[in-house]
C-alpha atoms as a PDB file:
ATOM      1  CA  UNK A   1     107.026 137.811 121.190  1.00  0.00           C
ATOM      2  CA  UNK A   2     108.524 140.786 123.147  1.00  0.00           C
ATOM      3  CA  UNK A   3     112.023 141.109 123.360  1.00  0.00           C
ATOM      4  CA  UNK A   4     113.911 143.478 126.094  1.00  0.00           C
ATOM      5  CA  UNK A   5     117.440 143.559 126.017  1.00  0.00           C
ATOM      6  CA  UNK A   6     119.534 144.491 129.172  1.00  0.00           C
ATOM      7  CA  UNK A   7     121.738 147.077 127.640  1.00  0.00           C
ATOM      8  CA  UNK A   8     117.864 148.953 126.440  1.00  0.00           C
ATOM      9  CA  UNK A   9     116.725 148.344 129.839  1.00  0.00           C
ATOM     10  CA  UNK A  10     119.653 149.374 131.891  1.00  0.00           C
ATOM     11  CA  UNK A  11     118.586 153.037 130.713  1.00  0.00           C
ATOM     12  CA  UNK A  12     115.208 152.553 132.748  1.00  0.00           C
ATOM     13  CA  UNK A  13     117.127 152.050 136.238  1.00  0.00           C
ATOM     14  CA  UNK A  14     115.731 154.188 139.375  1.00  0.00           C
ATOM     15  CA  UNK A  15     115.141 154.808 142.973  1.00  0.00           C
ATOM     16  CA  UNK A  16     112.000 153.971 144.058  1.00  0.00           C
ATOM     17  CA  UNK A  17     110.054 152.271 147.710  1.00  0.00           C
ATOM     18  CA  UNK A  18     107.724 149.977 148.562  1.00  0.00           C
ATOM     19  CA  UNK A  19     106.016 150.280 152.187  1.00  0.00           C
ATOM     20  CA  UNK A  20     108.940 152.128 153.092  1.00  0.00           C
ATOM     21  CA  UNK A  21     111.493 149.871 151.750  1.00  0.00           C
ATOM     22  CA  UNK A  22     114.214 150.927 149.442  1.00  0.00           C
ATOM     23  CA  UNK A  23     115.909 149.847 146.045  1.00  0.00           C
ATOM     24  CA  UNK A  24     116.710 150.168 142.662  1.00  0.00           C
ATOM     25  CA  UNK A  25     114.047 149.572 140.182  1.00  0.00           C
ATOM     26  CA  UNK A  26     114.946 148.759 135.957  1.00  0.00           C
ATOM     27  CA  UNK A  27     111.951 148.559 134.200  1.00  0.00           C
ATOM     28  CA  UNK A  28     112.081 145.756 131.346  1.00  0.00           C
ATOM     29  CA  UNK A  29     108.777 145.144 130.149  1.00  0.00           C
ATOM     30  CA  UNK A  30     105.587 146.563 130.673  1.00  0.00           C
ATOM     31  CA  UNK A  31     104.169 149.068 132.588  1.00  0.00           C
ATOM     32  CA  UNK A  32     104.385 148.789 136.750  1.00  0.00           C
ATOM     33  CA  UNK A  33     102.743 151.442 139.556  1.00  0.00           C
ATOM     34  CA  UNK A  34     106.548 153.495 139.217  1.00  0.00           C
ATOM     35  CA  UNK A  35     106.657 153.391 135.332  1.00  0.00           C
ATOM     36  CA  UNK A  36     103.275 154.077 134.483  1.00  0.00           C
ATOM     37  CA  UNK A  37     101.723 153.083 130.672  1.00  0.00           C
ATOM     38  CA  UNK A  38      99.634 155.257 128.478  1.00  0.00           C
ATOM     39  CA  UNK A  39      96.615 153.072 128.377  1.00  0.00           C
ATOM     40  CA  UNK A  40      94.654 151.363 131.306  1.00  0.00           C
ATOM     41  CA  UNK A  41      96.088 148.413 132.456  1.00  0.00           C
ATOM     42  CA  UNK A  42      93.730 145.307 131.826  1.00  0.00           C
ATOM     43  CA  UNK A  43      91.741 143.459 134.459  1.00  0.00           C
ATOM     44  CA  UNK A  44      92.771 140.302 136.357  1.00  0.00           C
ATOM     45  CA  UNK A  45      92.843 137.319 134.253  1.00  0.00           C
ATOM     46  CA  UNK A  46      94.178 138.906 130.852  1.00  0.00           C
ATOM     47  CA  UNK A  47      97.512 138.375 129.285  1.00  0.00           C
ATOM     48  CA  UNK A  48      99.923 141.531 130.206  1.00  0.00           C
ATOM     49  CA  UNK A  49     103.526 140.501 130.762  1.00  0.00           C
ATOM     50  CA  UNK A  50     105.500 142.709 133.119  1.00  0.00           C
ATOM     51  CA  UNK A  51     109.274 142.403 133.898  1.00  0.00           C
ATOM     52  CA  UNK A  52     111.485 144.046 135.948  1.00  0.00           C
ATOM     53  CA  UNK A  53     114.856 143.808 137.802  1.00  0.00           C
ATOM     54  CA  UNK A  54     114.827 144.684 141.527  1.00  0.00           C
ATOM     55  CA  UNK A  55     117.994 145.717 143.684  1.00  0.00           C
ATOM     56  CA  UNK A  56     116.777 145.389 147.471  1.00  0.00           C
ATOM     57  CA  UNK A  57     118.962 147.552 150.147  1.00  0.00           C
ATOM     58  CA  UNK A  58     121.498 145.903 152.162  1.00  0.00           C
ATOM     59  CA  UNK A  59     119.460 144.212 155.118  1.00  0.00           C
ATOM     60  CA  UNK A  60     116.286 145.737 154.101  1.00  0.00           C
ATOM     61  CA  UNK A  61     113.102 144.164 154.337  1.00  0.00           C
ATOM     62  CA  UNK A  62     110.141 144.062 152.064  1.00  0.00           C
ATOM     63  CA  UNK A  63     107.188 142.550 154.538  1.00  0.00           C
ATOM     64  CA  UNK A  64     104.636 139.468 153.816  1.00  0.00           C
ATOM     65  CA  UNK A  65     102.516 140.483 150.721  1.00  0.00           C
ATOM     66  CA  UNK A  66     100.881 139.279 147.655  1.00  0.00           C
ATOM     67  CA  UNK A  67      99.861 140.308 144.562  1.00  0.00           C
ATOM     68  CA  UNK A  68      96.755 139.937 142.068  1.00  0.00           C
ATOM     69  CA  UNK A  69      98.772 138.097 139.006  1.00  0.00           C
ATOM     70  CA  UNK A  70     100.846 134.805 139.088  1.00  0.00           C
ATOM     71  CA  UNK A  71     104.530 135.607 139.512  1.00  0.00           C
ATOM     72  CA  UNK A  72     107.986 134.265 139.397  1.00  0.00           C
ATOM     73  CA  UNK A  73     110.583 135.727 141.069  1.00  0.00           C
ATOM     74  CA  UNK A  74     114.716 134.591 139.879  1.00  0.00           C
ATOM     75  CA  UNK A  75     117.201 135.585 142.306  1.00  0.00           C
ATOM     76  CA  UNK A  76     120.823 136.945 140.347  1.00  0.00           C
ATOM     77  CA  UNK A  77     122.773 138.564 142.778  1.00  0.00           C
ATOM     78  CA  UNK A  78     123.181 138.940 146.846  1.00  0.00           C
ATOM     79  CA  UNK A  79     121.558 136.971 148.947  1.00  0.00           C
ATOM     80  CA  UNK A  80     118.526 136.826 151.878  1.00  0.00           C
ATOM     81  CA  UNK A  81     115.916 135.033 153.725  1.00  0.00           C
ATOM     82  CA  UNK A  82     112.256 134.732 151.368  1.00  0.00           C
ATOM     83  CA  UNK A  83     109.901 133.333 154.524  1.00  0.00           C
ATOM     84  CA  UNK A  84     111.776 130.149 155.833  1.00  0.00           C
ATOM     85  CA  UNK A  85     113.786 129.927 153.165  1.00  0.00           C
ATOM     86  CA  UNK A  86     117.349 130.958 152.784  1.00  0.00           C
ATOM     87  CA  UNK A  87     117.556 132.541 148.710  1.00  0.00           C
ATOM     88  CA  UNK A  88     120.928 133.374 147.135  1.00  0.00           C
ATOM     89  CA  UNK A  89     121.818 133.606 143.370  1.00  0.00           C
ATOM     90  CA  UNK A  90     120.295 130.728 140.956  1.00  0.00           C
ATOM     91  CA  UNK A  91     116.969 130.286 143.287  1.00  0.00           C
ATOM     92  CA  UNK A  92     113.281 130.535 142.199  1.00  0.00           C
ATOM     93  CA  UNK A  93     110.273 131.382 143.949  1.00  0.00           C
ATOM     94  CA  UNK A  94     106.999 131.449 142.219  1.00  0.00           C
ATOM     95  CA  UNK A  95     103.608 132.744 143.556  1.00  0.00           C
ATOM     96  CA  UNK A  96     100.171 132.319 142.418  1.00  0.00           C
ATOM     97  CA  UNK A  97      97.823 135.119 142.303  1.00  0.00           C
ATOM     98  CA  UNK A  98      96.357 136.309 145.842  1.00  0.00           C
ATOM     99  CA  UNK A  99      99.041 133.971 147.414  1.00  0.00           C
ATOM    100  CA  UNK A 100     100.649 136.106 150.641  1.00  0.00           C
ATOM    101  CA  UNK A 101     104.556 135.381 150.889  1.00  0.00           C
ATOM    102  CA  UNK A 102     107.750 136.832 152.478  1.00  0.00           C
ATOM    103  CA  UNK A 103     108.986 138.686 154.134  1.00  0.00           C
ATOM    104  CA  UNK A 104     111.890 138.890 151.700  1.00  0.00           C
ATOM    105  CA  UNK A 105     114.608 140.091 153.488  1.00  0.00           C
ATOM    106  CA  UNK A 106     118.295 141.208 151.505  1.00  0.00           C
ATOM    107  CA  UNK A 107     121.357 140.624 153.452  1.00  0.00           C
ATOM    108  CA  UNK A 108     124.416 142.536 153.790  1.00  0.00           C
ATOM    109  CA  UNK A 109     125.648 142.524 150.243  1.00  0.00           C
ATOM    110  CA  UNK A 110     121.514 143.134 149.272  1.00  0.00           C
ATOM    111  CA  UNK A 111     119.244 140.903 147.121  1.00  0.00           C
ATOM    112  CA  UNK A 112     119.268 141.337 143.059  1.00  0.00           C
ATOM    113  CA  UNK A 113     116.410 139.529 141.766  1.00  0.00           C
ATOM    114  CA  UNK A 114     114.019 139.475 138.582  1.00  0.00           C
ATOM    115  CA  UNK A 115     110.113 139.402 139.110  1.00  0.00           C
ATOM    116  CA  UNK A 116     107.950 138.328 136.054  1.00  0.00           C
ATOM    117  CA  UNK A 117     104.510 138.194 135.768  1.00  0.00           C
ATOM    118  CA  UNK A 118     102.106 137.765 133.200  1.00  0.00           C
ATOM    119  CA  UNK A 119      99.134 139.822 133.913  1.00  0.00           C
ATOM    120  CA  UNK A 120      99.166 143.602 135.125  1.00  0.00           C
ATOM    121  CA  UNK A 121      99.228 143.909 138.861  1.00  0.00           C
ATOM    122  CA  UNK A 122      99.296 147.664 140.792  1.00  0.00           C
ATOM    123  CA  UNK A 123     101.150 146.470 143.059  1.00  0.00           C
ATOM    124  CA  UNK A 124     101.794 144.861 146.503  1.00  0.00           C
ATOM    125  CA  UNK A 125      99.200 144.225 149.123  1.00  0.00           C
ATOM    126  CA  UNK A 126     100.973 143.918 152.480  1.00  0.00           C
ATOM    127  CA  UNK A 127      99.367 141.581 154.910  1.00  0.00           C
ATOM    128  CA  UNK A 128     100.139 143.770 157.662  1.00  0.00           C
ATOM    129  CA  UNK A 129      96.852 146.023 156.541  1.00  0.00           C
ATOM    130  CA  UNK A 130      93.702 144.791 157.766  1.00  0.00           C
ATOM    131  CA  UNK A 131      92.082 145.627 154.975  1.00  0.00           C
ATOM    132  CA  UNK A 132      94.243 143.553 153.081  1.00  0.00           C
ATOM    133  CA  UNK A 133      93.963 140.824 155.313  1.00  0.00           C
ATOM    134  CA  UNK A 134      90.042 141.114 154.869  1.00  0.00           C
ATOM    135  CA  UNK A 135      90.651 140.907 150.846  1.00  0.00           C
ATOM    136  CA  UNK A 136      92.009 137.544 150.896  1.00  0.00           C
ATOM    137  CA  UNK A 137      89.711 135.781 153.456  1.00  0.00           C
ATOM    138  CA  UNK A 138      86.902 136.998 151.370  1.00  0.00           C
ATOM    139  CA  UNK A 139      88.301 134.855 147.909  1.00  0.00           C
ATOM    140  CA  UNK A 140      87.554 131.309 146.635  1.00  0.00           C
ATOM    141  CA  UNK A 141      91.545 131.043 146.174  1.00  0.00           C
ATOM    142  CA  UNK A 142      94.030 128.160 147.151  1.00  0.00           C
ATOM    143  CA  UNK A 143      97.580 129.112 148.059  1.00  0.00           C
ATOM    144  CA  UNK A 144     100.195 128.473 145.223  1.00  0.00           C
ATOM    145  CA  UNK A 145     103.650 128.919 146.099  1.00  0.00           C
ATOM    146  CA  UNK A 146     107.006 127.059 146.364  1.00  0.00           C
ATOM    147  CA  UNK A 147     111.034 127.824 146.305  1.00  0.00           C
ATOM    148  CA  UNK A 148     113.715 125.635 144.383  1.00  0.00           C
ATOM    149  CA  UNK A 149     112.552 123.073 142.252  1.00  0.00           C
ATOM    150  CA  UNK A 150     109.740 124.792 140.481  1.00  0.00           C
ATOM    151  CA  UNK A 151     107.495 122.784 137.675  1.00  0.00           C
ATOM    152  CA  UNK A 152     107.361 124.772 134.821  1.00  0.00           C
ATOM    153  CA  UNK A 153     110.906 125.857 134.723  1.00  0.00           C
ATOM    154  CA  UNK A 154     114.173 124.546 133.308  1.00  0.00           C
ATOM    155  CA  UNK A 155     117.744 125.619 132.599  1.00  0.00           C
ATOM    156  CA  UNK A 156     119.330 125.232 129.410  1.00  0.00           C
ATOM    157  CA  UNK A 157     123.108 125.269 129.637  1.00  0.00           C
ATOM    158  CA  UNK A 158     124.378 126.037 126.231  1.00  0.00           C
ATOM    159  CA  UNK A 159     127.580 125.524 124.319  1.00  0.00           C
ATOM    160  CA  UNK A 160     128.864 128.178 121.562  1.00  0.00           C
ATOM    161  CA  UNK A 161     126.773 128.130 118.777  1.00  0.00           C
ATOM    162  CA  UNK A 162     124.234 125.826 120.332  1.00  0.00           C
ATOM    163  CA  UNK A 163     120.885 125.894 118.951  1.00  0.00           C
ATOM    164  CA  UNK A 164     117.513 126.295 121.601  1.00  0.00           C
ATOM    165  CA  UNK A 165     114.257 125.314 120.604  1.00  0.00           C
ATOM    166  CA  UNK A 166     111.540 125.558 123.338  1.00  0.00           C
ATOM    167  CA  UNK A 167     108.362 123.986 124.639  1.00  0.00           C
ATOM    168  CA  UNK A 168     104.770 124.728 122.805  1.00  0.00           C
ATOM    169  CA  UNK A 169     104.134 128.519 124.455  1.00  0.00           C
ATOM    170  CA  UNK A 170     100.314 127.389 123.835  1.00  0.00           C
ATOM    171  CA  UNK A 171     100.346 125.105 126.341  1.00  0.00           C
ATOM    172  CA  UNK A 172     101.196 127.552 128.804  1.00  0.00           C
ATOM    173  CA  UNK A 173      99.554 130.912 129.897  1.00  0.00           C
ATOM    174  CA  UNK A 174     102.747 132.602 128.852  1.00  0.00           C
ATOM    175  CA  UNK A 175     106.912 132.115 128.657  1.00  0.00           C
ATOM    176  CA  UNK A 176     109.832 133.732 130.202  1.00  0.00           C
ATOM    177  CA  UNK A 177     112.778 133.221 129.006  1.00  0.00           C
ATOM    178  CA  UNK A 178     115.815 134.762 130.793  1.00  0.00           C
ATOM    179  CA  UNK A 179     119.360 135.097 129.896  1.00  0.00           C
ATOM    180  CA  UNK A 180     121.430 134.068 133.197  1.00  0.00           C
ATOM    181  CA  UNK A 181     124.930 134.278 131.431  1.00  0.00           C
ATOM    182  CA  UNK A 182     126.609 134.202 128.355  1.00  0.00           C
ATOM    183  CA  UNK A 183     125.167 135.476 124.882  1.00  0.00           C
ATOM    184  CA  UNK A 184     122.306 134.449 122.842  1.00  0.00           C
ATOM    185  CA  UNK A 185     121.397 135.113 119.310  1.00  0.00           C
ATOM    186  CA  UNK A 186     117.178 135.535 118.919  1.00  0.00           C
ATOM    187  CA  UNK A 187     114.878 136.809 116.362  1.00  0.00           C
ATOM    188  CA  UNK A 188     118.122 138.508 114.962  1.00  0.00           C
ATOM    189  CA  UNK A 189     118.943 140.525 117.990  1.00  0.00           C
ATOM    190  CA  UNK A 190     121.923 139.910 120.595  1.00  0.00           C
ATOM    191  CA  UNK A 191     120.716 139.388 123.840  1.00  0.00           C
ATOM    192  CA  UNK A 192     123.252 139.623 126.662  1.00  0.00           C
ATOM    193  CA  UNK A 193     123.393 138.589 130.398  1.00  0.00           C
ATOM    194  CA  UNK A 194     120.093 139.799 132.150  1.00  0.00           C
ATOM    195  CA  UNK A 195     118.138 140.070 128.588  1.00  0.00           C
ATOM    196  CA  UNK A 196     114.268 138.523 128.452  1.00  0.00           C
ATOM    197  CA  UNK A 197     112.153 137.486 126.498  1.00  0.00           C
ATOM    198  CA  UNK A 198     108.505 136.686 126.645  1.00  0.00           C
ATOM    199  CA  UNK A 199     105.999 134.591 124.461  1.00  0.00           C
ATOM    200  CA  UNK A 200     102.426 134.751 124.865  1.00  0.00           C
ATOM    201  CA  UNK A 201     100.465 131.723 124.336  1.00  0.00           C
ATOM    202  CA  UNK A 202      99.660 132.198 120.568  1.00  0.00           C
ATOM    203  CA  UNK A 203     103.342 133.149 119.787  1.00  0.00           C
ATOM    204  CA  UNK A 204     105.486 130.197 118.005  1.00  0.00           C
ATOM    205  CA  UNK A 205     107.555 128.197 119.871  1.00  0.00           C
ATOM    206  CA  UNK A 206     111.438 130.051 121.406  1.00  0.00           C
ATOM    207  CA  UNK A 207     113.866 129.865 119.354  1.00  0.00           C
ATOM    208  CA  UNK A 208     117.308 131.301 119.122  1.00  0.00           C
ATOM    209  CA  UNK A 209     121.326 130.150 119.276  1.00  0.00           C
ATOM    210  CA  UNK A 210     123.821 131.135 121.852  1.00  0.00           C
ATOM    211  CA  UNK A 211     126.793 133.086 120.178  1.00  0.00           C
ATOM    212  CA  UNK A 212     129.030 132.248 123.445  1.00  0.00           C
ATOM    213  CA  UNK A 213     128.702 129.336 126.357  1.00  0.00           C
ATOM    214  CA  UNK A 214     125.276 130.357 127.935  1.00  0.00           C
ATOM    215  CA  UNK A 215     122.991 129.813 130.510  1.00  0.00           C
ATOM    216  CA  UNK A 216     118.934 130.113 129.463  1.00  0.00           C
ATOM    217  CA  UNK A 217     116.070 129.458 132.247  1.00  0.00           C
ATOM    218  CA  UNK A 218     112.469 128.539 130.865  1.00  0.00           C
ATOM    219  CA  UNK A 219     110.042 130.254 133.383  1.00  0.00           C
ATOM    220  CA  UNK A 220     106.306 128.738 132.119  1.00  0.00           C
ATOM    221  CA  UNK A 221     102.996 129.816 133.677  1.00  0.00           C
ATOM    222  CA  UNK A 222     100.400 127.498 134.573  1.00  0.00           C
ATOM    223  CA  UNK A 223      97.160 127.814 132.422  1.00  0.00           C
ATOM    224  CA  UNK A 224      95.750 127.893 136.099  1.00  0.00           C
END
């Protein structure tokens, strides 16, 4: 189990770019392409959870990519246009590995949203590349991806003092478990708002209590 509160995280916040796009990056867990790690990341297909918190620009615009591991995205602030689909706070969008999406654009008040993924990626591949482009017609692959009402997730709404016990991690490639509001009491730490926590397969199943009213999403990766 690795456990990343916000208030530890919140120290990790920075400017970085994508393609020429700008926001605020806070690294939670893992190593990404603007927080580098001391070893070499592993290959495609391996375990490696990686969380961060992204705060996209007022009206900027990240353009139709995709990446090499599966990956959920929560949205928690602003709001903006992901493809065809209006986002605001509360959504999900997941995306299966070497699935193209977006663009994701932020709209005046910007676009505060989580991604989680659990294997390493470098980073995005923008479709507007030909090589790129090339990459993905060359691959056996079948295009994963949906907004909204996601299989594999589920929101716990918690009163004070209410116990959580989650699903069987092993029957998933890996569990995020995000803190949307409120307080929650796991593995003897205090997790506030924005806090996560992730479970690899082997790990036993989430447990913890909340310590005010809360709100908990379940974010579970397909063994596929």
């Amino acid at each position: 189990m690795i456990i990343a509160s916000a208030d530890e995280a919140r120290t990790t916040r920075r400017r970085a770019s994508s393609n020429g796009t700008g926001f605020w990056l806070t690294t939670y867990i893992g190593a990404n392409r603007y927080v580098r790690g001391e070893d070499t990341p592993p290959g495609p297909g391996t375990i490696y959870p990686m969380a961060f918190l992204v705060e996209q620009d007022p009206q900027a615009v990240v353009g139709a990519h995709y990446h090499q591991a599966d990956q959920f995205q929560v949205m928690i602030g602003g709001n903006g246009r992901l493809g065809h689909h209006d986002v605001a706070s509360g959504d999900v969008h997941f995306a299966g590995a070497w699935s193209a999406y977006g663009p994701l654009a932020a709209g005046t008040s910007g676009l505060t949203y989580f991604t989680l993924r659990n294997g390493w990626d470098p980073g995005a591949r923008y479709r507007e590349f030909p090589d790129n482009r090339a990459t993905l017609r060359a691959l056996p692959r079948r295009h994963r991806e949906q907004v909204g009402s996601i299989e594999g997730t589920h929101n716990y709404a918690l009163t004070q003092g209410e116990r959580i016990a989650g699903p069987d991690p092993s029957l998933s490639a890996g569990q995020f478990w995000l803190v949307l509001s409120g307080t929650l009491q796991c593995d003897q730490r205090t997790l506030p708002q924005r806090s996560c926590v992730f479970l690899h397969p082997h790990d036993p199943p989430f447990s913890a209590h909340a310590t005010e009213t809360a709100s908990v999403l379940l974010l579970q990766f397909p063994t596929q």
